[in-house]
Protein backbone atom coordinates (compact mmCIF):
# COMPACT_ATOMS: atom_id res chain seq x y z
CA UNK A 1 -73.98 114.52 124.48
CA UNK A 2 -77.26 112.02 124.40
CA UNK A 3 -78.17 110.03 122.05
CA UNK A 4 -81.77 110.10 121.03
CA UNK A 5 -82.34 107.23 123.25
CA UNK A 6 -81.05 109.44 126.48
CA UNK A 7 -77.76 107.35 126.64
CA UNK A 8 -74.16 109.09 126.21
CA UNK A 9 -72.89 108.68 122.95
CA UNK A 10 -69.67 106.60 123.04
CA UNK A 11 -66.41 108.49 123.34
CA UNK A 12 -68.35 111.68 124.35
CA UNK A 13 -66.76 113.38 127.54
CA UNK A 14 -69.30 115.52 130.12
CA UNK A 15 -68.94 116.78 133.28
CA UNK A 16 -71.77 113.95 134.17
CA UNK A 17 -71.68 110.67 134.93
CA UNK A 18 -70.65 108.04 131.85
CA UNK A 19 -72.65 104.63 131.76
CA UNK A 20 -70.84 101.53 131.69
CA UNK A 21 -71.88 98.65 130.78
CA UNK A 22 -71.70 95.29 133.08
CA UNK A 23 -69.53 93.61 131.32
CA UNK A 24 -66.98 96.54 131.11
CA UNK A 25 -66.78 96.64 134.79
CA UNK A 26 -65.86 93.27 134.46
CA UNK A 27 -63.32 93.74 132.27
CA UNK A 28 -62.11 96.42 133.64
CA UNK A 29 -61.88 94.82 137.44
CA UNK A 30 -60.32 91.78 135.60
CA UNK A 31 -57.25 93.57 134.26
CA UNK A 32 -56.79 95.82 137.75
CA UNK A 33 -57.21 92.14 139.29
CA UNK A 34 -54.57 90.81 136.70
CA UNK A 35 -51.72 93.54 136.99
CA UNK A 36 -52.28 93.21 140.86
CA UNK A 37 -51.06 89.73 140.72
CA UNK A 38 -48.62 89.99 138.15
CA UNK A 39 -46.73 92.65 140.07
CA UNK A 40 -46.71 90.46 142.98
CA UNK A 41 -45.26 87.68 140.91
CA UNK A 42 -42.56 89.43 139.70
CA UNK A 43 -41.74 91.31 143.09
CA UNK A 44 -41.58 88.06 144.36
CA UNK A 45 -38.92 86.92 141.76
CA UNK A 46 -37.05 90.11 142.36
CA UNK A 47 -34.98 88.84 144.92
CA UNK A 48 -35.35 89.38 148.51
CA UNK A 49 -32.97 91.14 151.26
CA UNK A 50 -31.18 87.87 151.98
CA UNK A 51 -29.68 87.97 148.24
CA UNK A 52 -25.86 87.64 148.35
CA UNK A 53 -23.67 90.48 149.36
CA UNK A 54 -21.18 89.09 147.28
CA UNK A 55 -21.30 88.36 143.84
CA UNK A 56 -18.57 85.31 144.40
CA UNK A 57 -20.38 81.64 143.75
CA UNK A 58 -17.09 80.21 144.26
CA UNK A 59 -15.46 78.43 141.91
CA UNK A 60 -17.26 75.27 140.78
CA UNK A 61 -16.21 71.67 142.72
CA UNK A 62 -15.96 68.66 140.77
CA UNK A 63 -18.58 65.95 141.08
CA UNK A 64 -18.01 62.54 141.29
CA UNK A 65 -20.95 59.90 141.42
CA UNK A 66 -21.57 58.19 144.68
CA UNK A 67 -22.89 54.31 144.95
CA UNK A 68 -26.02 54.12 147.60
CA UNK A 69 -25.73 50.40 149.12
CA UNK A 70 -26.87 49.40 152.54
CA UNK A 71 -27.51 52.86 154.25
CA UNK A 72 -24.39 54.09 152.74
CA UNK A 73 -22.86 55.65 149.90
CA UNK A 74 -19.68 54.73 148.71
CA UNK A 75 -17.46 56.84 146.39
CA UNK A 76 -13.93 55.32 144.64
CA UNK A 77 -11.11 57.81 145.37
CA UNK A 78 -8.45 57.22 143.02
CA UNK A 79 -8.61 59.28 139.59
CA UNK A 80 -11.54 61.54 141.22
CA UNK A 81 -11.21 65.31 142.60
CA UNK A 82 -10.72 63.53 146.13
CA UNK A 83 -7.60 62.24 145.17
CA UNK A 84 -5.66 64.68 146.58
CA UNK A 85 -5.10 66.00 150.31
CA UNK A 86 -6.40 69.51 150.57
CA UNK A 87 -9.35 69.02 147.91
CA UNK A 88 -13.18 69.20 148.28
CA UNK A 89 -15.78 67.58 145.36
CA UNK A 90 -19.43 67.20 145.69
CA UNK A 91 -20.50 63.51 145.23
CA UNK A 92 -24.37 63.35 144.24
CA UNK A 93 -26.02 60.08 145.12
CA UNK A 94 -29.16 58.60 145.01
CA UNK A 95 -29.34 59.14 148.60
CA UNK A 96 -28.61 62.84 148.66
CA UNK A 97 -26.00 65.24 147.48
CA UNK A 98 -23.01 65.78 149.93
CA UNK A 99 -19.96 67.81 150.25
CA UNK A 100 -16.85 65.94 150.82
CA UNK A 101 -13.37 66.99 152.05
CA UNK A 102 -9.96 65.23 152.27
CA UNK A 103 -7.47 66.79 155.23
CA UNK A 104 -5.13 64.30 155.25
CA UNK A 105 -4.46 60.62 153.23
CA UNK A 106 -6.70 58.86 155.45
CA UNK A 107 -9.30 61.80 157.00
CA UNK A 108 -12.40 62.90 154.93
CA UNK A 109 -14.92 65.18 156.37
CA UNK A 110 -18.77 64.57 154.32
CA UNK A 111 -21.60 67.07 154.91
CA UNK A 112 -24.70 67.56 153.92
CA UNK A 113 -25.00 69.55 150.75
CA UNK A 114 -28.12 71.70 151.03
CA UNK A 115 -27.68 75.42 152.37
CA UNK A 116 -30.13 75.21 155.51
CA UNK A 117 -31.25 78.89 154.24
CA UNK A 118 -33.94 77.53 151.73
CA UNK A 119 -32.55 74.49 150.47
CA UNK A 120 -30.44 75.34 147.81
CA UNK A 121 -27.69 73.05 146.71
CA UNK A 122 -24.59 74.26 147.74
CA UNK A 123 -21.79 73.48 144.41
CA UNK A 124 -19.20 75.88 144.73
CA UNK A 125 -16.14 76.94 147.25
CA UNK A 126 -14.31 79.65 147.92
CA UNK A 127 -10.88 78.60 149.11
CA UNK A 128 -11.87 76.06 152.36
CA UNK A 129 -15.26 77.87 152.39
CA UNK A 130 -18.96 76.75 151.00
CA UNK A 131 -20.89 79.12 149.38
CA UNK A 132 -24.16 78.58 148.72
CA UNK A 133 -25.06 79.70 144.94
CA UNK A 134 -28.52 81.18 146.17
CA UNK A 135 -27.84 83.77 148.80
CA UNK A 136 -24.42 83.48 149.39
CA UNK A 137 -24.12 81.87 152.92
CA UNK A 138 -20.71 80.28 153.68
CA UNK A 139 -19.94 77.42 155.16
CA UNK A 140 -16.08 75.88 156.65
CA UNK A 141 -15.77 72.10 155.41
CA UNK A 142 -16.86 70.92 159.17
CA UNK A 143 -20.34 72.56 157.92
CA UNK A 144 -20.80 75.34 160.45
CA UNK A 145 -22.16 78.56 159.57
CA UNK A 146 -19.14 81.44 158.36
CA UNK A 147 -21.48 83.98 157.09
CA UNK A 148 -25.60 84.06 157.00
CA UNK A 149 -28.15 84.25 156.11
CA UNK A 150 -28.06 80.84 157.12
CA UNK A 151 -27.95 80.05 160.99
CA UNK A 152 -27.69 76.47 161.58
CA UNK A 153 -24.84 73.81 160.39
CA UNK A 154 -24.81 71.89 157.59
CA UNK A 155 -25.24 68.14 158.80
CA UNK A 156 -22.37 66.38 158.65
CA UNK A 157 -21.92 62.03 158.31
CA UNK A 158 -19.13 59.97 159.61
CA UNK A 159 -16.89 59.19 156.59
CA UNK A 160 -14.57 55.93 156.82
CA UNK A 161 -11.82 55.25 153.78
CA UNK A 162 -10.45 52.13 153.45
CA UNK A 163 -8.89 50.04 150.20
CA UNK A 164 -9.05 53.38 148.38
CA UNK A 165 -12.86 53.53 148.92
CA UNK A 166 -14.65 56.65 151.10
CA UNK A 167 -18.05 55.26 152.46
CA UNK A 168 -20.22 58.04 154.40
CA UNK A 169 -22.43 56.79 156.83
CA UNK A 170 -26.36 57.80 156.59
CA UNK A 171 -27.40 55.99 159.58
């Protein structure tokens, strides 16, 4: 239907072409635009095929807070989750977060605490194993790779203990 000034009256349906107006195409492209990218947002939030097989974080280590001094960081033993042989803790410094191991009264093994997936901070074990809280790679407390999607080693520091003190190396 027409109105008297030849253009379709709104709401009216034909079997000819409808007149739009400028700025509906633009608001119309705008929203198309608009659920386009939202869609890709949250696809990209979604997940990805790298998420974690397993639903197992670990079970959380303890933290203890490291001292950075002159290229290293030093970390008191006694009354901390270190204390004891067969334990692992994660000791967060303001030179970077690492993941520390006692094997015996005098050996500690310190590695690097970021998953080299995508950088997540690993904070949880399974048993002697790393997992990673993001994707679920594993790690064995030397820092080499037990299950992807991670592929290289975690990098591990020399770690000396003396007078009841653990000092890990950054240089």
């Amino acid at each position: 239907m027409l109105q008297a000034s030849g253009l379709p009256f709104e709401g009216a349906m034909s079997d000819t072409d409808t007149l739009i107006s400028r700025r509906q195409f633009c608001a119309g492209a705008c929203a198309v635009a608009s659920g386009a990218t939202l869609v890709t947002v949250f696809t990209g939030c979604s997940g990805s095929s790298t998420s974690p097989s397993s639903s197992n974080p670990g079970s959380p280590l303890g933290k203890i807070a490291g001292q950075f001094a002159g290229g290293n960081v030093q970390v008191t033993v006694a009354g901390s989750p270190l204390a004891s042989v067969g334990s692992a803790a994660l000791v967060e410094s303001n030179a970077g977060v690492f993941l520390v191991s006692r094997s015996s009264d005098s050996a500690f093994t310190a590695i690097e605490a970021v998953c080299t997936h995508e950088g997540c901070t690993i904070t949880g074990a399974d048993g002697a194993i790393y997992v990673c809280p993001c994707h679920g790679s594993r790690y064995d407390h030397s820092g080499h790779v037990v299950q992807g999607p991670a592929k290289a080693s975690l990098r591990q520091y020399t770690a000396n203990f003396a007078g009841g003190v653990l000092t890990i190396a950054l240089g």
